[in-house]
N, C-alpha and C. Protein backbone atom coordinates (compact mmCIF):
# COMPACT_ATOMS: atom_id res chain seq x y z
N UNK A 1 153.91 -87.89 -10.89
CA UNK A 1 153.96 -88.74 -9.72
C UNK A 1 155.10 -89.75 -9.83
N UNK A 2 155.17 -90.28 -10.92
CA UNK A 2 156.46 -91.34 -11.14
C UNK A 2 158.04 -90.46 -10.93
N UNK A 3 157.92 -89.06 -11.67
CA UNK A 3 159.04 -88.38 -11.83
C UNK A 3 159.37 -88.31 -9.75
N UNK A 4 158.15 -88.18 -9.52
CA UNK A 4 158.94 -88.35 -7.84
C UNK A 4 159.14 -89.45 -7.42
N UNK A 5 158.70 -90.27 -7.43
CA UNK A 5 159.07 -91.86 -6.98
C UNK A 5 160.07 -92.09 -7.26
N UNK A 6 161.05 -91.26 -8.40
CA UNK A 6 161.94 -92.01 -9.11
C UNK A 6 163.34 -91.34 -8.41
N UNK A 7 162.77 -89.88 -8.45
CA UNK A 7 163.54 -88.85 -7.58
C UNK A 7 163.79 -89.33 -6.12
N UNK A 8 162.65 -89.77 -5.55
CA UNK A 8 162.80 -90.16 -3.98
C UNK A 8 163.85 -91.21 -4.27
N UNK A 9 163.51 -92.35 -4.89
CA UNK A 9 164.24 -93.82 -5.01
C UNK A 9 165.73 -93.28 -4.97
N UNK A 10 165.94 -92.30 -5.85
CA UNK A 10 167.79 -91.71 -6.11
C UNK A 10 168.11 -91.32 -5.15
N UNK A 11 167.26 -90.76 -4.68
CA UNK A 11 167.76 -89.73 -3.15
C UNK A 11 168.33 -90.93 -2.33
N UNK A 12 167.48 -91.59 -2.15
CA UNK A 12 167.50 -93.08 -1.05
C UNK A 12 168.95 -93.69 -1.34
N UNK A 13 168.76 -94.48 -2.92
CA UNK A 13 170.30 -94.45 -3.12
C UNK A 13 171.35 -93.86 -3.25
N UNK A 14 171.29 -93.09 -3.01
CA UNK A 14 172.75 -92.18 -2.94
C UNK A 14 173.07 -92.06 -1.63
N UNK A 15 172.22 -92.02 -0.57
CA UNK A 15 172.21 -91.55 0.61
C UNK A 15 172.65 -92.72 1.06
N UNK A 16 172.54 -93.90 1.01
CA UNK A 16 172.83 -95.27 0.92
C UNK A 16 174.18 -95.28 0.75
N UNK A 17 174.71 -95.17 -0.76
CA UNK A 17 175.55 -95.59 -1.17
C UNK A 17 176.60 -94.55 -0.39
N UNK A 18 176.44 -93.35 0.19
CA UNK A 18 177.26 -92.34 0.62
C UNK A 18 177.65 -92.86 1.98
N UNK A 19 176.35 -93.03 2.99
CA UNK A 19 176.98 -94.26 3.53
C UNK A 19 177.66 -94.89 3.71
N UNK A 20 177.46 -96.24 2.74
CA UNK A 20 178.42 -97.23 2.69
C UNK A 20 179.84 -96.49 2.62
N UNK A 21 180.37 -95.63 1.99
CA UNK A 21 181.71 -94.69 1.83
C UNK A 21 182.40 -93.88 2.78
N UNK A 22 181.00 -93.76 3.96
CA UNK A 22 181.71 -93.39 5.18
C UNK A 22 182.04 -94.39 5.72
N UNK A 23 181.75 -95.37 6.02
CA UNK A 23 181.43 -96.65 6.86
C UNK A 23 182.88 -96.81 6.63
N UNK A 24 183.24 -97.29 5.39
CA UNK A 24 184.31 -97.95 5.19
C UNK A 24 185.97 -96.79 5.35
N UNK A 25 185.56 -95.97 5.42
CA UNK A 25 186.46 -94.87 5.36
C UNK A 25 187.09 -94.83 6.98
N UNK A 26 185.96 -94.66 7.63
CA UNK A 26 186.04 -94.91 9.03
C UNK A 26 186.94 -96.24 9.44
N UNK A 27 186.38 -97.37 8.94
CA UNK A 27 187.18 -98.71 9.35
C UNK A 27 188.61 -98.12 8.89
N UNK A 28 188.90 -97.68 7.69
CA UNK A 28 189.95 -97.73 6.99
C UNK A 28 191.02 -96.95 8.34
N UNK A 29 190.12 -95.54 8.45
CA UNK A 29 191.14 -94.64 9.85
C UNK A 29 191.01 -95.20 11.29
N UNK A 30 189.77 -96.18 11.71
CA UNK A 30 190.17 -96.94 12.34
C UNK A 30 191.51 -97.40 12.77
N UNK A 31 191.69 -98.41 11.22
CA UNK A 31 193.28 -99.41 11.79
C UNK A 31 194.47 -98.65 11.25
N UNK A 32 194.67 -97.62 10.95
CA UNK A 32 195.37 -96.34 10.39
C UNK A 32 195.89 -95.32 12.04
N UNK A 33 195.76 -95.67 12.99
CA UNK A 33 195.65 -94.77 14.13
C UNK A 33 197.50 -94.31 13.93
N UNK A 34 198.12 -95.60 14.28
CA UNK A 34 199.64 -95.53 14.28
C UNK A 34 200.40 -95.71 13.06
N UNK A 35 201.21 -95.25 12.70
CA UNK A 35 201.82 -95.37 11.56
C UNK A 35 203.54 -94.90 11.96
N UNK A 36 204.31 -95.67 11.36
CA UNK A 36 205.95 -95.35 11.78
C UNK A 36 206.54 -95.58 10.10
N UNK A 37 207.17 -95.13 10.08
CA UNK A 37 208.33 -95.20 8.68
C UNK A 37 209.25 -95.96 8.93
N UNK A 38 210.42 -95.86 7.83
CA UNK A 38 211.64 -96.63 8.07
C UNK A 38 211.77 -97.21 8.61
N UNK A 39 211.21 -98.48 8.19
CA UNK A 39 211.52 -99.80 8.52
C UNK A 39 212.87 -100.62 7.62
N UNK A 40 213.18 -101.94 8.57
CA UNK A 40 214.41 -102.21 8.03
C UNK A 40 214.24 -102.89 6.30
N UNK A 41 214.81 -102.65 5.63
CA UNK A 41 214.58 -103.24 4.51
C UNK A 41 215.74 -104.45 4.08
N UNK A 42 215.42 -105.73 3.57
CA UNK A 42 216.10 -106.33 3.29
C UNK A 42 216.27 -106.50 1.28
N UNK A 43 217.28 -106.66 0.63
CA UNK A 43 217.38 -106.66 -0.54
C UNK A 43 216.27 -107.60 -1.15
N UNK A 44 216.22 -109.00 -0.77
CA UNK A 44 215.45 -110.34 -1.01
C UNK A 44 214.54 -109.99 -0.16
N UNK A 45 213.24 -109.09 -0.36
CA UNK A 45 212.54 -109.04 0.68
C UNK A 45 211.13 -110.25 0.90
N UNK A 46 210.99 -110.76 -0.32
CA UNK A 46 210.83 -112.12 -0.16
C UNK A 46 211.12 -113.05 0.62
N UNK A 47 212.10 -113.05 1.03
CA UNK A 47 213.09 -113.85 2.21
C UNK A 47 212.43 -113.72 3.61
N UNK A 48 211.72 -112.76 3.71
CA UNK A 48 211.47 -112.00 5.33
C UNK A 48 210.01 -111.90 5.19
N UNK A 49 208.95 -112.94 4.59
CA UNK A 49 207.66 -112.57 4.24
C UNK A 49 207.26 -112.19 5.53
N UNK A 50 207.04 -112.55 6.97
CA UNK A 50 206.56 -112.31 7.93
C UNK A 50 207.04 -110.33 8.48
N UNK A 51 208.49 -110.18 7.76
CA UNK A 51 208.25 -108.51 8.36
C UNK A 51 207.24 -108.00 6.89
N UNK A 52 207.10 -108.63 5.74
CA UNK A 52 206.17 -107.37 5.00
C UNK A 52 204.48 -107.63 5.45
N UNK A 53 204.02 -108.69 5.84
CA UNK A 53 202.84 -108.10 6.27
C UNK A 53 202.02 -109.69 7.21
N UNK A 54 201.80 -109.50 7.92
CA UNK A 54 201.46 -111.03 8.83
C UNK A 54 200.75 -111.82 8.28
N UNK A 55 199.79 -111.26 7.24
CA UNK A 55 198.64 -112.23 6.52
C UNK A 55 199.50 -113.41 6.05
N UNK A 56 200.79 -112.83 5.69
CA UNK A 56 201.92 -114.62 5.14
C UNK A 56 202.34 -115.73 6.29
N UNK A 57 201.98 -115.20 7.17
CA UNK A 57 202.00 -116.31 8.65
C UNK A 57 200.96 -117.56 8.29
N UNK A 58 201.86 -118.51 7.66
CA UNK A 58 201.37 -119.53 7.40
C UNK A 58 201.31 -120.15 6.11
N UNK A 59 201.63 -118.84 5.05
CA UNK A 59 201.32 -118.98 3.71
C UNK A 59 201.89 -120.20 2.41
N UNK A 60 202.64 -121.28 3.66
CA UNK A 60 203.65 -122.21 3.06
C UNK A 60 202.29 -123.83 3.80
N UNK A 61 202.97 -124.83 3.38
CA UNK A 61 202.26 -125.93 3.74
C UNK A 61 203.00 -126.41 4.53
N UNK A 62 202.94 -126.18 6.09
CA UNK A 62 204.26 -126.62 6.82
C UNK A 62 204.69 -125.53 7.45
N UNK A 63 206.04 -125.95 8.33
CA UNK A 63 206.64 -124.87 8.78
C UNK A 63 207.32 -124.10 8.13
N UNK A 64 207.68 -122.46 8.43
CA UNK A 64 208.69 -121.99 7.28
C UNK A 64 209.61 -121.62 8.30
N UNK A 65 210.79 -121.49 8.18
CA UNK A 65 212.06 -120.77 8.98
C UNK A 65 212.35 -119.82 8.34
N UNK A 66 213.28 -118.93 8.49
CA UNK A 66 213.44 -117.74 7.66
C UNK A 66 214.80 -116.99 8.75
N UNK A 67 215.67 -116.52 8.28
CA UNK A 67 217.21 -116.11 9.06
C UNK A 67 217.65 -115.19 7.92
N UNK A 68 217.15 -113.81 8.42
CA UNK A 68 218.09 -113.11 7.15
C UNK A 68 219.15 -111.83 7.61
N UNK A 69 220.21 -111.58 7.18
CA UNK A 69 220.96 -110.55 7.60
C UNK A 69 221.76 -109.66 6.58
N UNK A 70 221.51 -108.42 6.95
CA UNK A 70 222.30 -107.31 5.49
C UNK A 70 222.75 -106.34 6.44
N UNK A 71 224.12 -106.16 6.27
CA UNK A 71 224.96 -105.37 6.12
C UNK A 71 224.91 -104.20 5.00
N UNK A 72 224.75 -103.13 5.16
CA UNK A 72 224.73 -101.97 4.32
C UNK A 72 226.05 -101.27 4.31
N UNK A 73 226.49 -100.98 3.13
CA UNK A 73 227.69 -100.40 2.91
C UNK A 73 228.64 -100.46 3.98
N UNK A 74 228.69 -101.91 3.85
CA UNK A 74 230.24 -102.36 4.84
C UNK A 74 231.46 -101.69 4.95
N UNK A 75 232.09 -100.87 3.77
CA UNK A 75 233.30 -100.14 4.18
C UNK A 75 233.24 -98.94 4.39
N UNK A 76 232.04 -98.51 4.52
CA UNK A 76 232.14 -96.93 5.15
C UNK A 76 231.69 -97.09 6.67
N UNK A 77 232.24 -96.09 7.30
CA UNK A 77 231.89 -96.14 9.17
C UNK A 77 230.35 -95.80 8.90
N UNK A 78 229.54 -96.19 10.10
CA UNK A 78 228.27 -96.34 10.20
C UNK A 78 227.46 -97.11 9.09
N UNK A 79 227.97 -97.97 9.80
CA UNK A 79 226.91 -99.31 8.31
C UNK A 79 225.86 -99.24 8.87
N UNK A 80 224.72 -100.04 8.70
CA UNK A 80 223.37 -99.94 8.97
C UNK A 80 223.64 -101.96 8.89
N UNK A 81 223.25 -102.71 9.85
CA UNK A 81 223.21 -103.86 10.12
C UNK A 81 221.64 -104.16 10.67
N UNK A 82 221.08 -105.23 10.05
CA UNK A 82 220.35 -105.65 10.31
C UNK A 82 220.23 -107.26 10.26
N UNK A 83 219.47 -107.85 11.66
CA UNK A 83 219.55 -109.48 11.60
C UNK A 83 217.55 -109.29 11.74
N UNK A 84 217.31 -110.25 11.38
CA UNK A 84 216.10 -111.04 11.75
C UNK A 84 216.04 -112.63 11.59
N UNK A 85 214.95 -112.98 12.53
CA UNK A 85 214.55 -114.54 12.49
C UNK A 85 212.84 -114.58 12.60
N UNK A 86 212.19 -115.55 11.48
CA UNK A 86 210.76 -115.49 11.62
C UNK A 86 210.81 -117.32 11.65
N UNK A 87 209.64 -117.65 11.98
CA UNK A 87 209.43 -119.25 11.94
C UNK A 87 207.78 -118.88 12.24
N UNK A 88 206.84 -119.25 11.12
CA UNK A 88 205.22 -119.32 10.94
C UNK A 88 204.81 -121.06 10.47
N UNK A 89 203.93 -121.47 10.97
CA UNK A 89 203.56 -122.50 10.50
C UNK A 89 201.74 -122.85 10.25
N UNK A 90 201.54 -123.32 9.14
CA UNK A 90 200.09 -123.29 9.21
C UNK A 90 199.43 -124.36 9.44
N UNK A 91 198.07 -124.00 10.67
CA UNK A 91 197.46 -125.19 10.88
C UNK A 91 196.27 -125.30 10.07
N UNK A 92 195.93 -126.61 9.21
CA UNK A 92 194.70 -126.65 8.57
C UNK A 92 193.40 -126.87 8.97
N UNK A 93 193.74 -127.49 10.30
CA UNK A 93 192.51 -128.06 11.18
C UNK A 93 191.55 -126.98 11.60
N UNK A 94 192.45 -125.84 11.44
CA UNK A 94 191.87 -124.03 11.93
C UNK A 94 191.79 -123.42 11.09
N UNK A 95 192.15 -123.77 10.10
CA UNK A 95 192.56 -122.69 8.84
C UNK A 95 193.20 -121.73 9.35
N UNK A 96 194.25 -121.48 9.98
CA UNK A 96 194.78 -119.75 10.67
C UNK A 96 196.46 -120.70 10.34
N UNK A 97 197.28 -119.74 10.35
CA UNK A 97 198.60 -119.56 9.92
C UNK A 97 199.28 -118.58 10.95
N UNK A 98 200.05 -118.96 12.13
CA UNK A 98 200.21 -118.32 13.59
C UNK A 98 202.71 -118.70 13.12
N UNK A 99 203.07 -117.51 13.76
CA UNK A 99 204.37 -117.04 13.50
C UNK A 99 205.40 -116.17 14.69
N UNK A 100 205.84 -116.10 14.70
CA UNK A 100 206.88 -115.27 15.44
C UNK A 100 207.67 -114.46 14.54
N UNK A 101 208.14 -113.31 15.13
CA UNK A 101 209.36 -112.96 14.25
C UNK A 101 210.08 -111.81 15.80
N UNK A 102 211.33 -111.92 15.02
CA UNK A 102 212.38 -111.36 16.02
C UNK A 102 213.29 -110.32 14.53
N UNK A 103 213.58 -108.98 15.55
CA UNK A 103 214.46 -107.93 14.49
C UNK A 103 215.45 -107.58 15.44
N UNK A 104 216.61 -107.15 14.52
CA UNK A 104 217.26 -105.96 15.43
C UNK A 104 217.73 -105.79 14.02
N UNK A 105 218.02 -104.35 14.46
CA UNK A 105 218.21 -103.46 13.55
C UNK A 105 219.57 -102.34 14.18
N UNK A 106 220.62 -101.98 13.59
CA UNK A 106 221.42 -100.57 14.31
C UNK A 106 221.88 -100.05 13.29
N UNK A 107 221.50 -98.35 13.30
CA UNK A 107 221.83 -98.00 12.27
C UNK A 107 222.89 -97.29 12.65
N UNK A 108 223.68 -96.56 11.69
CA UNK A 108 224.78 -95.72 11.51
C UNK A 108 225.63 -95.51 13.10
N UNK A 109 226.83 -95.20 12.90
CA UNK A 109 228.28 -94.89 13.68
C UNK A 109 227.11 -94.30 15.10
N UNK A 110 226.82 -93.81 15.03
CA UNK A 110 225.80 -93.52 16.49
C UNK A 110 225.11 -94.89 17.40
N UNK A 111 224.60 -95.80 16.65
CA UNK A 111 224.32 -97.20 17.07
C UNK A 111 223.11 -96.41 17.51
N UNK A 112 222.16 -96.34 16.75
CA UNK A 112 220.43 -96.39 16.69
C UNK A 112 220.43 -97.53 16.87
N UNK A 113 219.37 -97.96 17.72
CA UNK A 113 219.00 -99.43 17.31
C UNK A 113 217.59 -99.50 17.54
N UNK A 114 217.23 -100.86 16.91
CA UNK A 114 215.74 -101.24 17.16
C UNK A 114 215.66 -102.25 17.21
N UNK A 115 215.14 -103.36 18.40
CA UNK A 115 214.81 -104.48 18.57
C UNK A 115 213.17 -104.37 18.68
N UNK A 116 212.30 -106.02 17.89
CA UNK A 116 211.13 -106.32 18.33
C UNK A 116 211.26 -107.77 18.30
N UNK A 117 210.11 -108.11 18.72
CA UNK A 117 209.38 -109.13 18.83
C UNK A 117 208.24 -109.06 18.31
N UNK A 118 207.00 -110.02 17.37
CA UNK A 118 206.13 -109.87 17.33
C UNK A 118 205.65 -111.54 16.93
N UNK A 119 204.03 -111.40 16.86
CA UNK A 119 203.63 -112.24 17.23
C UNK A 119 202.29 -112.01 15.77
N UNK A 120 202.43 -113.20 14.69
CA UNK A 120 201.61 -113.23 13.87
C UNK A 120 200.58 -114.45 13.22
N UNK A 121 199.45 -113.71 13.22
CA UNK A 121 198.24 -114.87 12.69
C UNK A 121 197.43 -114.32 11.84
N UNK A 122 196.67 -115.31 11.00
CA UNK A 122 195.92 -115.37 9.99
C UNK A 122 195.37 -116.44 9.90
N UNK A 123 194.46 -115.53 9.44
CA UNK A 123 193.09 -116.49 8.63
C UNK A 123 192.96 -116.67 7.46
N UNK A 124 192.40 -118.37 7.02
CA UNK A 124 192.19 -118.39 5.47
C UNK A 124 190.74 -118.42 5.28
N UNK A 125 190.33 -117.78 4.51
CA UNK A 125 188.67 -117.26 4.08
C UNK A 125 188.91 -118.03 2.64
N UNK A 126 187.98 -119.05 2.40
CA UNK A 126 187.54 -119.19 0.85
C UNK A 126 186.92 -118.27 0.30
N UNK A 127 186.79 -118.11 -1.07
CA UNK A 127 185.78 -116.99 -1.33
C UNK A 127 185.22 -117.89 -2.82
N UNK A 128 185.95 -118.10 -3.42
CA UNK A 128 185.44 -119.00 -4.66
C UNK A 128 186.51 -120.36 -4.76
N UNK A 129 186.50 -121.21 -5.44
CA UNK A 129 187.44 -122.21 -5.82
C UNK A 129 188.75 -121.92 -5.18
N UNK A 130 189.67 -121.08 -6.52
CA UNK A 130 190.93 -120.86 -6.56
C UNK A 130 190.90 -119.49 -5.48
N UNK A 131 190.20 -118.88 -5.30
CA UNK A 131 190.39 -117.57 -4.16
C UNK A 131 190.21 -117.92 -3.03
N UNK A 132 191.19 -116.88 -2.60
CA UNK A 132 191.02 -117.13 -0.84
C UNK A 132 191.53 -115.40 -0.88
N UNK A 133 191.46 -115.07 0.85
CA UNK A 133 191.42 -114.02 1.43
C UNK A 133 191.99 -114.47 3.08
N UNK A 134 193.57 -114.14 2.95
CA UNK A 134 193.96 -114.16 4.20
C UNK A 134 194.28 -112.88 5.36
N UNK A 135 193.31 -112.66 5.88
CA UNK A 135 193.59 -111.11 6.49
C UNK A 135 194.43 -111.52 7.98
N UNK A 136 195.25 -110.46 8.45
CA UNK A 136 196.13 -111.12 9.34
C UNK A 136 196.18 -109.75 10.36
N UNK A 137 196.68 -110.49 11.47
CA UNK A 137 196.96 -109.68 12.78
C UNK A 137 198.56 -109.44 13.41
N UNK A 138 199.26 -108.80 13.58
CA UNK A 138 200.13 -108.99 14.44
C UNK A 138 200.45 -107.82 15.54
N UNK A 139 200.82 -108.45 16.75
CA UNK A 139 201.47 -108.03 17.93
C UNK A 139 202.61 -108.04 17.75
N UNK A 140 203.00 -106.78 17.94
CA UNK A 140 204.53 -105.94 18.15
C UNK A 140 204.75 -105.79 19.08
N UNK A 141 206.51 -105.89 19.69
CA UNK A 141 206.57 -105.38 21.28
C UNK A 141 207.95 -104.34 20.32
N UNK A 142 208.38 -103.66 20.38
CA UNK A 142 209.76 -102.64 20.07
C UNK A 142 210.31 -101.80 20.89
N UNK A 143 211.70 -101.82 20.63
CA UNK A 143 212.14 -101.31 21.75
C UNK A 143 213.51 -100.25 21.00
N UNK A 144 213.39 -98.82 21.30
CA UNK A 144 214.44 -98.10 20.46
C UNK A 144 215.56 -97.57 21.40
N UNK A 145 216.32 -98.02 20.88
CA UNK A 145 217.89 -97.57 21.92
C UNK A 145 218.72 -96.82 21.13
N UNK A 146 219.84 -95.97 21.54
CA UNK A 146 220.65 -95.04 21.44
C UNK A 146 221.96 -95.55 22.12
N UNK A 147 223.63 -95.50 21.72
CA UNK A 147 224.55 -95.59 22.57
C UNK A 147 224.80 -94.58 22.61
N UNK A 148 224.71 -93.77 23.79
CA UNK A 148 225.35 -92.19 23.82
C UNK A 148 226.89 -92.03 23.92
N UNK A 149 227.87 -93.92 24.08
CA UNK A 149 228.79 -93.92 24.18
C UNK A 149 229.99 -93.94 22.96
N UNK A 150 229.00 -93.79 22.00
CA UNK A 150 229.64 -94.17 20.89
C UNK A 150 230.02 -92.59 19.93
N UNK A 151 229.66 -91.70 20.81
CA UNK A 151 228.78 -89.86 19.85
C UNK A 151 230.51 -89.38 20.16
N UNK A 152 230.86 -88.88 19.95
CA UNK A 152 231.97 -87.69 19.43
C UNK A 152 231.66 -86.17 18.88
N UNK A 153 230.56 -85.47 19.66
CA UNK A 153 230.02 -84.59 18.94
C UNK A 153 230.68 -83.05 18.61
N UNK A 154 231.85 -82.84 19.78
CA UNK A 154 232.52 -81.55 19.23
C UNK A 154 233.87 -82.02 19.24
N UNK A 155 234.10 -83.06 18.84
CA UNK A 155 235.84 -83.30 18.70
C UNK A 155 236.44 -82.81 17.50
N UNK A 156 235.68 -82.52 16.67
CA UNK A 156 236.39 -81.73 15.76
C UNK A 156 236.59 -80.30 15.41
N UNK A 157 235.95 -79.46 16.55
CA UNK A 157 236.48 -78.25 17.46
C UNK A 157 236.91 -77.60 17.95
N UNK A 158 237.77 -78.64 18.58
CA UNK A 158 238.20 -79.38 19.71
C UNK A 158 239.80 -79.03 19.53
N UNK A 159 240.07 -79.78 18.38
CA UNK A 159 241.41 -80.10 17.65
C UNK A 159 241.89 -78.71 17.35
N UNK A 160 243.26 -77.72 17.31
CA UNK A 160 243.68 -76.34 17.00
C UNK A 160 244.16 -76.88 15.39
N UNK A 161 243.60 -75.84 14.78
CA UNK A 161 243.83 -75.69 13.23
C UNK A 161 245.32 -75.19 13.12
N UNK A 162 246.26 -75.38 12.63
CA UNK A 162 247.50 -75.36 11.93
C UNK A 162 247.39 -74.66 10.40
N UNK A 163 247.73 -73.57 10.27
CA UNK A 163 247.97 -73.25 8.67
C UNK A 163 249.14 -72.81 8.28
């Protein structure tokens, strides 16, 4: 009789604990819906805390400014240029840490480009003393452009070979 009580009890927990593993799996593909690559990267990416993840919207005592710009392999044609500007400031009265940030981005002799805007906040959660837990939100607006004026695509075709 115990050997089943004990059996039922496992069953219960596992079924439980299996549970809990969907639950969270789900949230996880929840906020997982969209996903994009290649994003702009800056060398000091420290410098740009607001493009690596919004929870840092605020993460200073005060306002932060932030202006960063890289040029990628400046002497070859099609550099890859990128500017951004972020400014986050945190309020304590709310505990939340609220930001802006602005990109543009153009890559290579074709002039890809990518401009956004977005819009970032966070929350500070105590959890013990020295811990905290700032989980954060941001609104993106982006916008991807092409110069089709810039393409040269059969000019070198084009030209009569000489031998």
């Amino acid at each position: 009789m115990a050997i089943v009580f004990i059996f039922n009890l496992y069953q219960k927990n596992l079924k439980l604990k299996l549970l809990k593993y969907i639950h969270v799996i789900f949230i996880l593909l929840l906020f997982s819906i969209n996903s994009w690559s290649q994003n702009p990267i800056f060398s000091q990416f420290y410098s740009a805390p607001l493009l690596l993840a919004p929870s840092f919207a605020g993460g200073t005592d005060g306002t932060r400014v932030s202006l960063n710009f890289r040029d990628q392999w400046p002497n070859l044609p099609g550099t890859f240029i990128t500017y951004a500007f972020s400014i986050d400031h945190y309020f304590p009265e709310i505990r939340s840490g609220m930001g802006i940030s602005f990109l543009k981005d153009v890559a290579g002799s074709g002039k890809l480009g990518y401009s956004s805007v977005a819009f970032h906040y966070s929350y500070n959660i105590k959890i013990f003393k020295n811990w905290r837990l700032r989980p954060g939100l941001a609104l993106n607006r982006g916008k991807r452009s092409l110069d089709f004026h810039t393409f040269s695509l059969f000019q070198k075709y084009l030209v009569r070979n000489k031998f």
